[in-house]
Protein backbone atom coordinates (compact mmCIF):
# COMPACT_ATOMS: atom_id res chain seq x y z
CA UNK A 1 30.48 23.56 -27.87
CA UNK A 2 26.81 21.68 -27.83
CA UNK A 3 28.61 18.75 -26.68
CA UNK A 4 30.31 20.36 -24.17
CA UNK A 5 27.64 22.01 -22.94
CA UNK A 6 25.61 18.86 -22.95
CA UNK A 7 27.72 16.89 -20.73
CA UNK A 8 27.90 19.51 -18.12
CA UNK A 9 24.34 20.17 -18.16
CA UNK A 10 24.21 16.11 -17.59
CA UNK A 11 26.80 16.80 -14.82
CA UNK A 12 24.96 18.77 -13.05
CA UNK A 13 21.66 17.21 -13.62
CA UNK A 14 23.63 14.72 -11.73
CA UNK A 15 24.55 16.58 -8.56
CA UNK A 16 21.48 18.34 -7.92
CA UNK A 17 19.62 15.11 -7.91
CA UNK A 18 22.18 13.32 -5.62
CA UNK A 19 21.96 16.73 -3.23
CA UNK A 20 18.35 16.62 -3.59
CA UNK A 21 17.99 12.79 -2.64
CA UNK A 22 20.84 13.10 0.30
CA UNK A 23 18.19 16.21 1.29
CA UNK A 24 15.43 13.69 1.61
CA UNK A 25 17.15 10.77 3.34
CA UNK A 26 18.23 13.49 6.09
CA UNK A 27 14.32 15.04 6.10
CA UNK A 28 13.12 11.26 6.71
CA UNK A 29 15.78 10.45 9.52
CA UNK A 30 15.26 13.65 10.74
CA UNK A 31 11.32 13.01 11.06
CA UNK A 32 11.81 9.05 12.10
CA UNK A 33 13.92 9.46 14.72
CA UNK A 34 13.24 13.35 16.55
CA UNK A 35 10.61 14.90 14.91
CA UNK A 36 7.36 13.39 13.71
CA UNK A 37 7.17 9.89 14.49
CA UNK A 38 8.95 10.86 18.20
CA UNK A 39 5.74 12.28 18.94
CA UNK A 40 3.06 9.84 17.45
CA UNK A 41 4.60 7.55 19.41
CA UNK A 42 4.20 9.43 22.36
CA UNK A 43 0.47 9.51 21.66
CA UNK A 44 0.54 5.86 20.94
CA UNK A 45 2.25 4.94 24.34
CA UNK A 46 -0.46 7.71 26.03
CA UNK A 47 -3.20 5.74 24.13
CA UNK A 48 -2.49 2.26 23.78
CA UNK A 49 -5.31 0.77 21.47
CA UNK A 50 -7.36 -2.55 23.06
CA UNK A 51 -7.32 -4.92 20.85
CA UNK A 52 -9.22 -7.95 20.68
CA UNK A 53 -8.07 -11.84 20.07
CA UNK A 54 -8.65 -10.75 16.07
CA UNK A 55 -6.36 -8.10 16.16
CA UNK A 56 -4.28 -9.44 18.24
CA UNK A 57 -3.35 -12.32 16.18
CA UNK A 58 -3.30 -10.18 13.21
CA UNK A 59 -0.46 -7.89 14.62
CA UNK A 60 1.67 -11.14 16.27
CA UNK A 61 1.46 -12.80 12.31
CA UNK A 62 2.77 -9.36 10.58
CA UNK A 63 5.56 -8.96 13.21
CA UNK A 64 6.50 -12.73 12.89
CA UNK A 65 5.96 -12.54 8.67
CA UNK A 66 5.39 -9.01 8.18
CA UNK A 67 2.25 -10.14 6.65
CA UNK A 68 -1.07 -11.84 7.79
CA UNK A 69 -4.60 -12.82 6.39
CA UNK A 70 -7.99 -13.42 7.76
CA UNK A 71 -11.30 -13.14 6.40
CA UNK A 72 -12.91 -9.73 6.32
CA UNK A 73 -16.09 -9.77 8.22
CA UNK A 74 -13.63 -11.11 11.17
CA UNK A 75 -12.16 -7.65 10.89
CA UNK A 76 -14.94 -5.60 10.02
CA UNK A 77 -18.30 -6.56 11.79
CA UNK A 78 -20.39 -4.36 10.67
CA UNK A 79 -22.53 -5.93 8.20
CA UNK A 80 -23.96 -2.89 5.91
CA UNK A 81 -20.67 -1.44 5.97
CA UNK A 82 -19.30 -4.53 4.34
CA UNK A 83 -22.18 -4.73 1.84
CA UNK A 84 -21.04 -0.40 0.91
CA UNK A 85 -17.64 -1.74 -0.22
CA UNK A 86 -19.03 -4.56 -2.22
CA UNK A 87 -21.75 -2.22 -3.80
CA UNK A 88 -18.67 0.31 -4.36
CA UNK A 89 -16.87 -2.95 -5.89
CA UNK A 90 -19.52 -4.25 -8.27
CA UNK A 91 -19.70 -0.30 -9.81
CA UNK A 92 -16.41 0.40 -9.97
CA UNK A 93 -16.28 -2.91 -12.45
CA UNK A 94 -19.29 -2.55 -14.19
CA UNK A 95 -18.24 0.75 -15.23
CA UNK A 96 -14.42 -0.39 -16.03
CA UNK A 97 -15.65 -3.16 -18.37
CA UNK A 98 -17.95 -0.83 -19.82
CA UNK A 99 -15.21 1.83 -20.62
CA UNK A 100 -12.82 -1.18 -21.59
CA UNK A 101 -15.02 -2.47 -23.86
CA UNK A 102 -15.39 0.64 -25.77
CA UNK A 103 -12.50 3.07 -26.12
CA UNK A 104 -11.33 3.00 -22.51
CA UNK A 105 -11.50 7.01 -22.46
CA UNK A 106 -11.41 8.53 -18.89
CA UNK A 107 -10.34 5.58 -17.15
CA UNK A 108 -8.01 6.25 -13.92
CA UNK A 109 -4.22 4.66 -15.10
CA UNK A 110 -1.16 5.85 -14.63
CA UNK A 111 1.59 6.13 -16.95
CA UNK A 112 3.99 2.49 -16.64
CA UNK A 113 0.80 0.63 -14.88
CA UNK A 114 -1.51 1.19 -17.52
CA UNK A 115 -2.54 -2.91 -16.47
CA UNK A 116 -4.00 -1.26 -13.23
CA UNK A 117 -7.71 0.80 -13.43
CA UNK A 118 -8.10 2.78 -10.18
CA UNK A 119 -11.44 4.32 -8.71
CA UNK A 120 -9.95 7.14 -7.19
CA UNK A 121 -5.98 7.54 -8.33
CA UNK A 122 -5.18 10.94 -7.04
CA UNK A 123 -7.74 12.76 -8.47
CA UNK A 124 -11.04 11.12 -7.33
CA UNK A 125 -13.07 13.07 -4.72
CA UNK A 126 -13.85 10.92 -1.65
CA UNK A 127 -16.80 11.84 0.12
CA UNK A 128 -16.96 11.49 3.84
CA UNK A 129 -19.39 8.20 3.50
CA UNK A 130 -17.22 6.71 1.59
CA UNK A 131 -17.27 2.60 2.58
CA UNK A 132 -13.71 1.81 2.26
CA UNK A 133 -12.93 5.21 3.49
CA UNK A 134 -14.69 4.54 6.92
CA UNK A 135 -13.41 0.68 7.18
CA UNK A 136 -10.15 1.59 7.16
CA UNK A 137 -10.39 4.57 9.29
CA UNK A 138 -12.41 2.55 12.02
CA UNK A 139 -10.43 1.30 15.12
CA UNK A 140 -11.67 -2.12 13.69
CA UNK A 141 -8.62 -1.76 11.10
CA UNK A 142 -7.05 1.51 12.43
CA UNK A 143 -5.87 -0.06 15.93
CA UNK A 144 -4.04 -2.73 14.29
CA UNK A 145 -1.82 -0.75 11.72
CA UNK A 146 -1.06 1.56 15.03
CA UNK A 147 -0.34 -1.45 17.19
CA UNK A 148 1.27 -2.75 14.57
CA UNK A 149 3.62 0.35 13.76
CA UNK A 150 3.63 1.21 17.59
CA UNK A 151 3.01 4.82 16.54
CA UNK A 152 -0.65 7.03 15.22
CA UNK A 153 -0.38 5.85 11.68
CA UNK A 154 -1.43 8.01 9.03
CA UNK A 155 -4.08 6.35 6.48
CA UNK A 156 -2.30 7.84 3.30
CA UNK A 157 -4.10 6.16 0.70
CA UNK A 158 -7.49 4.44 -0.42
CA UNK A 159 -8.79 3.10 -3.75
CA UNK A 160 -10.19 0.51 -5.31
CA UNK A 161 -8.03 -1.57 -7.90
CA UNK A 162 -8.64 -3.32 -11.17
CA UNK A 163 -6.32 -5.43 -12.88
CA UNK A 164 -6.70 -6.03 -16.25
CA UNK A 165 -5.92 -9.70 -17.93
CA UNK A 166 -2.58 -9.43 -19.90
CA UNK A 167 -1.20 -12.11 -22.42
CA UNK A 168 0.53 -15.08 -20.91
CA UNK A 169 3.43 -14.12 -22.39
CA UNK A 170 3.54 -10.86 -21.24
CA UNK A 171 6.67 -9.65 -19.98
CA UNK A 172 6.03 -8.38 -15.96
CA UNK A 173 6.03 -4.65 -15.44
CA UNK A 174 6.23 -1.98 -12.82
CA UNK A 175 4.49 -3.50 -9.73
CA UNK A 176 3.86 -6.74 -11.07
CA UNK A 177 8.11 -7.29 -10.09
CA UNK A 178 9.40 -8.14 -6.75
CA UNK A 179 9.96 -4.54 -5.37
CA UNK A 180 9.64 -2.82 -2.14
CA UNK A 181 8.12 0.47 -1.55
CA UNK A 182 10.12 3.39 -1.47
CA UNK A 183 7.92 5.66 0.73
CA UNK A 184 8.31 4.19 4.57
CA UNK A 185 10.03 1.53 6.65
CA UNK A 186 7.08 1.68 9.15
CA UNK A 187 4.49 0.60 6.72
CA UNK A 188 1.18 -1.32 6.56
CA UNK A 189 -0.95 -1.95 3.25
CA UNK A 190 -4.16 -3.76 3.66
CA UNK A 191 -5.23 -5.60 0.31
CA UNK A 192 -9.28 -6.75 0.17
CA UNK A 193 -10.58 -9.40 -2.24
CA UNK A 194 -13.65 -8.58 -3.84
CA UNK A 195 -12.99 -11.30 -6.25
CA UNK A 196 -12.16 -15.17 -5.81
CA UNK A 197 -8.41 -15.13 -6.83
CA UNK A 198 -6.58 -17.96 -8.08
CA UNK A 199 -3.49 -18.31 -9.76
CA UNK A 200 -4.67 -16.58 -12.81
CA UNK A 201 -5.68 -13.76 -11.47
CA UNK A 202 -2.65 -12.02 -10.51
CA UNK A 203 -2.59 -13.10 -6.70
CA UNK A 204 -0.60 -10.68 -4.44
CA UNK A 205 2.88 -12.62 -3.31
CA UNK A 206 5.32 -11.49 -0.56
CA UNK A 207 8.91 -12.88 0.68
CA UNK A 208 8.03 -13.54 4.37
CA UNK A 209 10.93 -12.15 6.38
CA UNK A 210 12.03 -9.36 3.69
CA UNK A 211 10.30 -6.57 6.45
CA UNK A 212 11.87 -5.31 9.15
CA UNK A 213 14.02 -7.27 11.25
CA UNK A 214 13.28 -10.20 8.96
CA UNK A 215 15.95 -12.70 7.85
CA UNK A 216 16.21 -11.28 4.33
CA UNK A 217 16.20 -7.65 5.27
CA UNK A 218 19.42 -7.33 4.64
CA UNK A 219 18.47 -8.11 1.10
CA UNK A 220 18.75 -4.68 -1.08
CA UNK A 221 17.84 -3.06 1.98
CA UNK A 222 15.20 -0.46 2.06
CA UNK A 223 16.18 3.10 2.56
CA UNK A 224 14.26 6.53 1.73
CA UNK A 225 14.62 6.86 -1.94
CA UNK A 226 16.68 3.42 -2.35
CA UNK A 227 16.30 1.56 -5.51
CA UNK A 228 13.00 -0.44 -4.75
CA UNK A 229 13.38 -2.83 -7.91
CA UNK A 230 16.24 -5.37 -7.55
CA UNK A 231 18.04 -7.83 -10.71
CA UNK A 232 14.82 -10.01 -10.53
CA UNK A 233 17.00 -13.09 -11.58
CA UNK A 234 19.34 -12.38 -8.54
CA UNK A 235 16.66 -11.93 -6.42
CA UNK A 236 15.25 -15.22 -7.57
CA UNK A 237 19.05 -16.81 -6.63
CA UNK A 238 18.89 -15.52 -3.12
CA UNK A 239 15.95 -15.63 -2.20
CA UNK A 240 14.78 -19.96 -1.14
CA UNK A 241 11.42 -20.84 -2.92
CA UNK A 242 9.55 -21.39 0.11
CA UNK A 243 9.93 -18.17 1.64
CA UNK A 244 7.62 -16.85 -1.47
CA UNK A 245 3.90 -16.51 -0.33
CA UNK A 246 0.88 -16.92 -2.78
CA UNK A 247 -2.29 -15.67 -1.50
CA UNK A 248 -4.94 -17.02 -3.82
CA UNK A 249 -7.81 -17.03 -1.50
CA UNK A 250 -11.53 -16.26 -1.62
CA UNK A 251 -14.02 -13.25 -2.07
CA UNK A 252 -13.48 -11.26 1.32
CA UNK A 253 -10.15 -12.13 2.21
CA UNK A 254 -8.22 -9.47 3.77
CA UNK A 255 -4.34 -9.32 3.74
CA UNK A 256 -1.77 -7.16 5.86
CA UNK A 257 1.20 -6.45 4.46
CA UNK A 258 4.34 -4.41 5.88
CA UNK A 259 5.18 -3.46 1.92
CA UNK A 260 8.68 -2.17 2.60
CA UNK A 261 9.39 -5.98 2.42
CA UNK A 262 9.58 -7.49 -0.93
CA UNK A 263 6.00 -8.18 -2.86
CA UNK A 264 4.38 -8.05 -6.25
CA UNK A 265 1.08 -9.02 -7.60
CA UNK A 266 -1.91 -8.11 -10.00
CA UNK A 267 -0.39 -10.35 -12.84
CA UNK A 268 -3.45 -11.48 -14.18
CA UNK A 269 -4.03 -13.47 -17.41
CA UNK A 270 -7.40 -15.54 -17.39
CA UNK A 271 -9.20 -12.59 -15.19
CA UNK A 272 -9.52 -9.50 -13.29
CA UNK A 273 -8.45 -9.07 -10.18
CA UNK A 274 -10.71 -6.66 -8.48
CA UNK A 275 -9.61 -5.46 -4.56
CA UNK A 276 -9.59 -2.59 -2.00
CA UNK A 277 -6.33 -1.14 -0.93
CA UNK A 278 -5.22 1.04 2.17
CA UNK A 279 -2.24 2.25 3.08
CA UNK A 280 -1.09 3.02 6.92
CA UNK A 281 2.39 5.02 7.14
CA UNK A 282 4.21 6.74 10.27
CA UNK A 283 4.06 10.60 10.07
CA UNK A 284 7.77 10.40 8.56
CA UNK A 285 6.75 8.90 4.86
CA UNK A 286 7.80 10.33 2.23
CA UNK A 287 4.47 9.80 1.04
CA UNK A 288 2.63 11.15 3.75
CA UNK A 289 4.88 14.48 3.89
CA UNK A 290 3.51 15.71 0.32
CA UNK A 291 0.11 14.12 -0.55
CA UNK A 292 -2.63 11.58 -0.10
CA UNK A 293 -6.29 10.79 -1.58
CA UNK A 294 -8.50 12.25 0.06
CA UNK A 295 -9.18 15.63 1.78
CA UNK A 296 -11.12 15.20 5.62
CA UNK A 297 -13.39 18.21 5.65
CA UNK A 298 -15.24 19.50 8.58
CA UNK A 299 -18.22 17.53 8.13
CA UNK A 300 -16.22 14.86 7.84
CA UNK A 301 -14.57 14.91 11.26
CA UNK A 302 -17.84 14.60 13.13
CA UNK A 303 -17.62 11.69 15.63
CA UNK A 304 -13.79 10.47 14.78
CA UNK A 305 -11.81 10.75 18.24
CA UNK A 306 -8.21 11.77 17.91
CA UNK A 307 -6.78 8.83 16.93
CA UNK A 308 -9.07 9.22 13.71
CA UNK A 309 -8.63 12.78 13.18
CA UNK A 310 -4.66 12.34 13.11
CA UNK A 311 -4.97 9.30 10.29
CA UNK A 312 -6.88 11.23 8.35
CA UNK A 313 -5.45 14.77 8.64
């Protein structure tokens, strides 16, 4: 009878999560197509953003590649802004190593990425000055992801990142394999050095083409709630060698990323790899539909136009 009673209970544990998934992938469609990203792009076409020769370029390399890279202070200008993040940066580490060197107690890591230390996770409180916070909500960065997306993005997520060395031999885990995120097809990620990377350090790589409208799109194809992590050794068999970027690149590098294309990174063995991470999303995520970092309060809102206010509300 506990057998029997067992396999139903797996039975149905089986159904309700195939209902509940077929739920979601009608709530995105639903929300892609009619609801919520129908109107942001209304108030992107009533708004188009200006953007500079910068931006411009930026936006033409992540439709071409779905991905592009420039240095940061050609993105962000402002020059005390960019000297916040680094502060925020050399903290954030010095307190990491500090903790790591000791028992590691109350360090942000999530269950499966225990390799990755965050700043702010879910659970950090990000005040309104935050650096970071106001680079990536500034129409320096903010009109590209929207250009980019051709919709008001919302900025779902901020933190700072550090990647702990593992052992050579180390076999790769959770983000550190060729994956694509689940959460959106109209997606932007923004990844800032704050460290020299080199090979060692776990350097961010991305199949060029694996995005949207790419020539290996077609490759396990994202959908909401698809399986994001392919066979890696069949992925490796389809996928050419030179279509693989490595972005080992200097302190203040900044790289755009449309992360619904295949990527992986932070595999670092001789290092840390220490960076700033954004992501932009279209109303419709499934991210953006339950929860993000950070709350904007009313002080908060004081001088953002509405551009601003919708990425951060």
């Amino acid at each position: 009878m506990h057998r029997k009673k067992t396999k139903l209970a797996a039975r149905a544990h089986r159904l309700a999560t195939a209902v509940e998934r077929r739920g979601v992938k009608a709530t995105y469609e639903l929300h892609d197509r009619l609801l919520s990203n129908r109107a942001s792009r209304r108030k992107f076409a009533g708004t188009r953003p200006e953007l500079d020769d910068i931006q411009r370029s930026i936006v033409t390399a992540l439709e071409r590649e779905g991905y592009a890279t420039v240095p940061f202070g050609d993105v962000v200008t402002d020059d005390a802004l960019r000297a916040g993040i680094e502060e925020q940066a050399a903290r954030f580490t010095a307190e990491t190593e500090h903790a790591l060197a000791s028992d590691g107690e109350g360090l942000r890591r999530r269950a499966g990425k225990e390799f990755v230390v965050r700043l702010h996770s879910y659970d950090g409180n990000l005040a309104a000055g935050d650096p970071w916070l106001q680079a990536c909500s500034s129409h320096r960065m903010l009109d590209i992801a929207n250009a980019y997306l051709g919709l008001w993005s919302k900025l779902e997520y901020v933190d700072v990142w550090y990647s702990i060395p593992q052992e050579v031999s180390s076999e790769r885990k959770a983000s550190q394999r060729w994956h694509r995120d689940y959460n959106d097809r109209h997606l932007l990620k923004a990844f800032l050095y704050l460290v020299d990377v080199d090979e060692g350090t776990g350097p961010f790589e991305y199949i060029a083409g694996s995005a949207r409208g790419g020539p290996y799109a077609d490759a396990w194809p994202w959908r909401p709630l698809s399986e994001s992590y392919p066979p890696q050794d069949e992925l490796a068999q389809r996928i050419p060698a030179e279509a693989i970027k490595t972005f080992t690149a200097p302190k203040g590098t900044i790289i755009f990323c449309n992360t619904s294309g295949f990527h992986r990174g932070g595999f670092a063995t001789t290092a840390p790899r220490v960076l700033s991470t954004a992501t932009y999303s279209s109303p419709a995520s499934l991210a953006s539909l339950t929860e993000r970092n950070f709350a904007l309060t009313p002080e908060s809102e004081n001088g953002l136009d509405a551009a601003q206010r919708y990425a951060l509300s």
